[in-house]
C-alpha atoms as a PDB file:
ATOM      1  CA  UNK A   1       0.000   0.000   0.000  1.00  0.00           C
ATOM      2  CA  UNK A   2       2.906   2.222   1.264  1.00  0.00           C
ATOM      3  CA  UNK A   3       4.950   2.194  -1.772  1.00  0.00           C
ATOM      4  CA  UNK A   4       2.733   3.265  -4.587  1.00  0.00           C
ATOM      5  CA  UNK A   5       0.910   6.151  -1.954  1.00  0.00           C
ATOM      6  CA  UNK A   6       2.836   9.451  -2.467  1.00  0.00           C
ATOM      7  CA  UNK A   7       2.449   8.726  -5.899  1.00  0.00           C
ATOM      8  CA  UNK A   8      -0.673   7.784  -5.792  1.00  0.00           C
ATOM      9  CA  UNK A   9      -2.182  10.687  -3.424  1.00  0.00           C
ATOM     10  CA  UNK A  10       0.871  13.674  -4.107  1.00  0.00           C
ATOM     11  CA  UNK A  11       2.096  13.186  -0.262  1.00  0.00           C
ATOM     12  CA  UNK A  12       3.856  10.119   2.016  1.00  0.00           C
ATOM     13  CA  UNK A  13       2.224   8.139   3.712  1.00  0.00           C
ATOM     14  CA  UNK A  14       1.771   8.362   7.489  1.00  0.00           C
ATOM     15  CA  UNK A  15       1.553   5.581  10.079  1.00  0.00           C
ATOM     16  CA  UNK A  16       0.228   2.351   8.734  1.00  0.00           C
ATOM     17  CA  UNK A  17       0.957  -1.048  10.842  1.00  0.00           C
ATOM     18  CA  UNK A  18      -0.322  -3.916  12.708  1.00  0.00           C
ATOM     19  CA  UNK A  19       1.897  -4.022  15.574  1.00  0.00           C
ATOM     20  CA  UNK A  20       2.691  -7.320  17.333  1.00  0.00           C
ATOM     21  CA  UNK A  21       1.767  -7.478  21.547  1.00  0.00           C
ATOM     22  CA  UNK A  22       4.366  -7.168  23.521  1.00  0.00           C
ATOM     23  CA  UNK A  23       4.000  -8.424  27.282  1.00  0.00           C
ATOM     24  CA  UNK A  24       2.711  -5.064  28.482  1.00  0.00           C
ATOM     25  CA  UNK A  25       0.008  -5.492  25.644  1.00  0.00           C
ATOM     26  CA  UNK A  26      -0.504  -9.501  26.938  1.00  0.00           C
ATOM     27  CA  UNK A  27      -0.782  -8.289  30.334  1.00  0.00           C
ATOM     28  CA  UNK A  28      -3.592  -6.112  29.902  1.00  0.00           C
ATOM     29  CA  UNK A  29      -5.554  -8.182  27.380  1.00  0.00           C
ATOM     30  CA  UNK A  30      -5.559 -10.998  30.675  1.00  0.00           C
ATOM     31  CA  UNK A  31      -6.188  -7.621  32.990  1.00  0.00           C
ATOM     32  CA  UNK A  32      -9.289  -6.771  30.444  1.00  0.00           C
ATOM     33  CA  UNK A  33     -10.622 -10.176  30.471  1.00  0.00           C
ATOM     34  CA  UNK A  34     -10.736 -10.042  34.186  1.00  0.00           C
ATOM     35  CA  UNK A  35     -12.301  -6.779  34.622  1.00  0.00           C
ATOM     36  CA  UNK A  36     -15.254  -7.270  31.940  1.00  0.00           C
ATOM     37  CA  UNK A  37     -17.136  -9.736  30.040  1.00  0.00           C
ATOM     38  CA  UNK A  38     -14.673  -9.746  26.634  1.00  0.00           C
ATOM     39  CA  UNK A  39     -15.127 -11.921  23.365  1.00  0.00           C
ATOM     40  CA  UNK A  40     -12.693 -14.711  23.992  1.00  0.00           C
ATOM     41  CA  UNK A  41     -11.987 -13.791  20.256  1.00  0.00           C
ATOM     42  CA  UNK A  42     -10.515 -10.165  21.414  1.00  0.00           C
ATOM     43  CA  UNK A  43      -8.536 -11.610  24.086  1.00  0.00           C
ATOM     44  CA  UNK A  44      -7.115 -13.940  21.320  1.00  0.00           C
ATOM     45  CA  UNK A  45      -6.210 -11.586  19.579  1.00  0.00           C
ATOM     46  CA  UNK A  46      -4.624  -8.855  21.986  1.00  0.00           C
ATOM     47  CA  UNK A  47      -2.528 -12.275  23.071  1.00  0.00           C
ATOM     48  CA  UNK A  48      -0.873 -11.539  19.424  1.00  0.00           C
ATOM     49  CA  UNK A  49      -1.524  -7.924  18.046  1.00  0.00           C
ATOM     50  CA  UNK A  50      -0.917  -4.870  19.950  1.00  0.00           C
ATOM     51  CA  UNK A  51      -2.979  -2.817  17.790  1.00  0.00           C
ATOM     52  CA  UNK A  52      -3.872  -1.854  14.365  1.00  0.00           C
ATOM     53  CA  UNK A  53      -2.928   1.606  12.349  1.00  0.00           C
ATOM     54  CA  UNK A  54      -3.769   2.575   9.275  1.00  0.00           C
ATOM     55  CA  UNK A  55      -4.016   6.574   9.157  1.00  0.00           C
ATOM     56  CA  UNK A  56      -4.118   6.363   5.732  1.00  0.00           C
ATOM     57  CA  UNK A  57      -7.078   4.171   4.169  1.00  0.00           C
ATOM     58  CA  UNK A  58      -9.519   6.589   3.677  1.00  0.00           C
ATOM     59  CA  UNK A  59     -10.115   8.040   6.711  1.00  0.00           C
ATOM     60  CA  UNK A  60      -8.109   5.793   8.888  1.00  0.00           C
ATOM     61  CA  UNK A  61      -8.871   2.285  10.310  1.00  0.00           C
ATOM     62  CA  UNK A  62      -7.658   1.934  14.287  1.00  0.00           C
ATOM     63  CA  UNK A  63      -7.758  -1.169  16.429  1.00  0.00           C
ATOM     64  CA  UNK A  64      -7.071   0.059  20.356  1.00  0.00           C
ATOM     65  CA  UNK A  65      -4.417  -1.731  22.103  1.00  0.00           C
ATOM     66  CA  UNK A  66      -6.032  -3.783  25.053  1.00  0.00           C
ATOM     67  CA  UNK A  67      -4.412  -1.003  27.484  1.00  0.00           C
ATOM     68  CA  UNK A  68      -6.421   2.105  25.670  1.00  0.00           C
ATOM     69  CA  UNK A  69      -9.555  -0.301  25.998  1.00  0.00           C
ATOM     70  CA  UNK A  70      -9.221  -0.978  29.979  1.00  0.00           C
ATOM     71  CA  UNK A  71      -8.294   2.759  30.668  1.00  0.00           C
ATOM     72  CA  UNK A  72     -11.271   3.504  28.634  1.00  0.00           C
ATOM     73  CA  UNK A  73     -13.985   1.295  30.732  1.00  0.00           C
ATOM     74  CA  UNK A  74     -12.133   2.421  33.655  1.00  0.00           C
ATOM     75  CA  UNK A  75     -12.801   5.657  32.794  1.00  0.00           C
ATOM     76  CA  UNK A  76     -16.311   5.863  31.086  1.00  0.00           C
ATOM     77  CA  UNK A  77     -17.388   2.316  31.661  1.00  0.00           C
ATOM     78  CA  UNK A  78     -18.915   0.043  28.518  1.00  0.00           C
ATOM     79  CA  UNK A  79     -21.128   0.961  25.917  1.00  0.00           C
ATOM     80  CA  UNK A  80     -24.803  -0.168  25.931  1.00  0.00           C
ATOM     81  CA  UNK A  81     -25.251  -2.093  23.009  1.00  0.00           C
ATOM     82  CA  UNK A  82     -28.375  -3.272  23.198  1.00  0.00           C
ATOM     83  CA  UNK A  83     -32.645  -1.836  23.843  1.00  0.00           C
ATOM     84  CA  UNK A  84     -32.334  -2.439  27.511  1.00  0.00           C
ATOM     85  CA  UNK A  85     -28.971  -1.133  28.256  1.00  0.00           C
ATOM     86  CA  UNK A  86     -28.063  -4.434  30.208  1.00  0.00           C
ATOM     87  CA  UNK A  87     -25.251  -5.709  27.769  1.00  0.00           C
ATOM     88  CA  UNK A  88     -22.072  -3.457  27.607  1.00  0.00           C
ATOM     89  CA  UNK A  89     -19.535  -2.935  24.873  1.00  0.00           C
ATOM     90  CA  UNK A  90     -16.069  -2.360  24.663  1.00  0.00           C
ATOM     91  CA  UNK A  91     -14.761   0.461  22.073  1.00  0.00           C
ATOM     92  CA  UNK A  92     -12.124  -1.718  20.801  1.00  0.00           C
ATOM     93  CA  UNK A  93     -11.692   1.240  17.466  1.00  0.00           C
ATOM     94  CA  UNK A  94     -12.191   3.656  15.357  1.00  0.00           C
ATOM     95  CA  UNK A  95     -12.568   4.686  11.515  1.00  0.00           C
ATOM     96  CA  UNK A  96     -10.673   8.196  11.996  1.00  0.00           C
ATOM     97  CA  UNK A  97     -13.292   9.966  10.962  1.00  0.00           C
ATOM     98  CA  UNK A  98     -15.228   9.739  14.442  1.00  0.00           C
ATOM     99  CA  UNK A  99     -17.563   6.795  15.144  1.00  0.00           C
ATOM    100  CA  UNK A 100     -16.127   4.251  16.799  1.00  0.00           C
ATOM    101  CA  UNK A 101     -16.145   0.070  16.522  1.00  0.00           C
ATOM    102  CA  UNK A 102     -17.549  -1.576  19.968  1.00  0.00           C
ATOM    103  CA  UNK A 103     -17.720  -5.117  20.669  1.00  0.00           C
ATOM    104  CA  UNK A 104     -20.341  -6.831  22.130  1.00  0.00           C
ATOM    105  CA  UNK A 105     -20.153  -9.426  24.807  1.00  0.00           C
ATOM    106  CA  UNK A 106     -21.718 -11.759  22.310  1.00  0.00           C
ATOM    107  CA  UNK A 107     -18.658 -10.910  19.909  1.00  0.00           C
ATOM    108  CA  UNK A 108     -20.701  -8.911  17.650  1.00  0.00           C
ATOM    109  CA  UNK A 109     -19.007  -5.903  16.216  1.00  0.00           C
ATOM    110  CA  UNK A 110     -21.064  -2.352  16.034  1.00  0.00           C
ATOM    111  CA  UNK A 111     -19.915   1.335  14.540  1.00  0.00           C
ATOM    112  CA  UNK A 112     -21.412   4.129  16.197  1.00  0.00           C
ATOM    113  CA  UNK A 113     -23.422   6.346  14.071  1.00  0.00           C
ATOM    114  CA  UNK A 114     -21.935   9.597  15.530  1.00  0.00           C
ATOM    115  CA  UNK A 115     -18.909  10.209  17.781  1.00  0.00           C
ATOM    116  CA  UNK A 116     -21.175  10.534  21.146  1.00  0.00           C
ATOM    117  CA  UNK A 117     -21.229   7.489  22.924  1.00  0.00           C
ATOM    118  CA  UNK A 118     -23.130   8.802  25.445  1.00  0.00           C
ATOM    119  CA  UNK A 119     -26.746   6.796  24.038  1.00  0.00           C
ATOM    120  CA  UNK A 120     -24.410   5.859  20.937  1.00  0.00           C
ATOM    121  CA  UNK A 121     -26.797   4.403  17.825  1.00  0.00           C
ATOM    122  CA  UNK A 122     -25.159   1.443  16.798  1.00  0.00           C
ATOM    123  CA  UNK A 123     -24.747  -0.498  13.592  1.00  0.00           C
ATOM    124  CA  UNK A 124     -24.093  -4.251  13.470  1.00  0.00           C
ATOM    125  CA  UNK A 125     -21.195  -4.413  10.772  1.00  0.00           C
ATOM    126  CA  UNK A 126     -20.134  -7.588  11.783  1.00  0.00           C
ATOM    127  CA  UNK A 127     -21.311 -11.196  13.251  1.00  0.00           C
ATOM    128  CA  UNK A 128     -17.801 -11.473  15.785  1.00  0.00           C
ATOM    129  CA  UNK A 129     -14.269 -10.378  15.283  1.00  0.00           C
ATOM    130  CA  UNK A 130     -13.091 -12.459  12.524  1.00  0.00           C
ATOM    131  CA  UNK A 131     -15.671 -11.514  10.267  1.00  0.00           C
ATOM    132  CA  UNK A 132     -14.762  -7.401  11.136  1.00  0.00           C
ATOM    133  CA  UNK A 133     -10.920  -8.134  10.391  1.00  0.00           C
ATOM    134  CA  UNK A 134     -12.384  -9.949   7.020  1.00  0.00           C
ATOM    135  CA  UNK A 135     -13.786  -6.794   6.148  1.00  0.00           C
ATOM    136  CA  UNK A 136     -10.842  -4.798   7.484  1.00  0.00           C
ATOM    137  CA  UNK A 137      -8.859  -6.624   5.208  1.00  0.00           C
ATOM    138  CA  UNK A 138     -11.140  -6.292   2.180  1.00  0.00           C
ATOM    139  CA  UNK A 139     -11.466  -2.654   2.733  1.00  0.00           C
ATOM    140  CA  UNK A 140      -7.243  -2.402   2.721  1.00  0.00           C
ATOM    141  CA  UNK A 141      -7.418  -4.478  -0.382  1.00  0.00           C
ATOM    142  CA  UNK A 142     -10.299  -2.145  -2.271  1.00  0.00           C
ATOM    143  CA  UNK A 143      -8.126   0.993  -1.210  1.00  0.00           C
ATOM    144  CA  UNK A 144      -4.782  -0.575  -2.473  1.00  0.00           C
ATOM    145  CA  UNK A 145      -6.481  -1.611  -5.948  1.00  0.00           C
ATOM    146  CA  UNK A 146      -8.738   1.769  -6.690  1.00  0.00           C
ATOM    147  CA  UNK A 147      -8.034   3.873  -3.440  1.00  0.00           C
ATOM    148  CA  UNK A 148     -11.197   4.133  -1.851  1.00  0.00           C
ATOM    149  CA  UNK A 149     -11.770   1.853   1.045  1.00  0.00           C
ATOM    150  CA  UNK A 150     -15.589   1.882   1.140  1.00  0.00           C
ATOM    151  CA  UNK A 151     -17.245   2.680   4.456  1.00  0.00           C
ATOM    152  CA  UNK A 152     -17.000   0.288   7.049  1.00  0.00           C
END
């Protein structure tokens, strides 16, 4: 993606990686799991990936590292994700231009509508985590090929 970009878009290209965990990302993956009811699909992968930057396709595609998602519910606590406000979410993302990706206990992942998550509207965009990196990956392989990475 990198290497065809400043020609591509007439500037170079900023931070785009999928960083491996470390043990400080390890620890608080097994912190978050003990803290709040987690997908054992997300602490699967925070055992391996520490977190997920692409600033440039389209507006950006970010994946949290398990640390920025326990400060977070620390913080603000989880997300209601569903009519009764009885099952929380953890904002596990973003798509850099301001709604955010929250997963469900269930392992369902949602995008926020707007940038509150205050009452945040959410959007099913995916059945559990593998199928959201599937589309992840599809959307990095749309914006390599034409350059426009859809809207997930």
């Amino acid at each position: 993606m990198t290497g065809e970009f400043e020609r591509r878009h007439g500037f170079p290209p900023g931070a785009n990686a999928v960083r491996p965990a470390n043990r400080d990302d390890q620890a608080a993956a097994r912190t978050l799991a003990q803290v709040s009811l987690i997908p054992a699909d997300l602490v699967t992968f925070y055992d391996s990936i520490g977190d997920v930057t692409w600033a440039d396709v389209g507006n950006g595609y970010f994946l949290d590292p398990a640390r920025d998602v326990l400060l977070r519910i620390q913080e603000y606590g989880v997300v209601a994700v569903d009519v009764n406000q009885t099952a929380g979410g953890l904002v596990i993302g973003s798509n850099g231009g301001g709604q955010s990706y929250v997963a469900g206990p269930d392992g369902t992942v949602y995008r926020t509508r707007t940038a509150s998550l205050d009452e945040p509207e959410l959007d099913k965009v995916a059945d559990d985590l593998r199928q959201f990196l599937e589309l992840l990956e599809r959307s990095l392989a749309r914006f390599v090929a034409d350059g426009e990475p859809g809207h997930l």
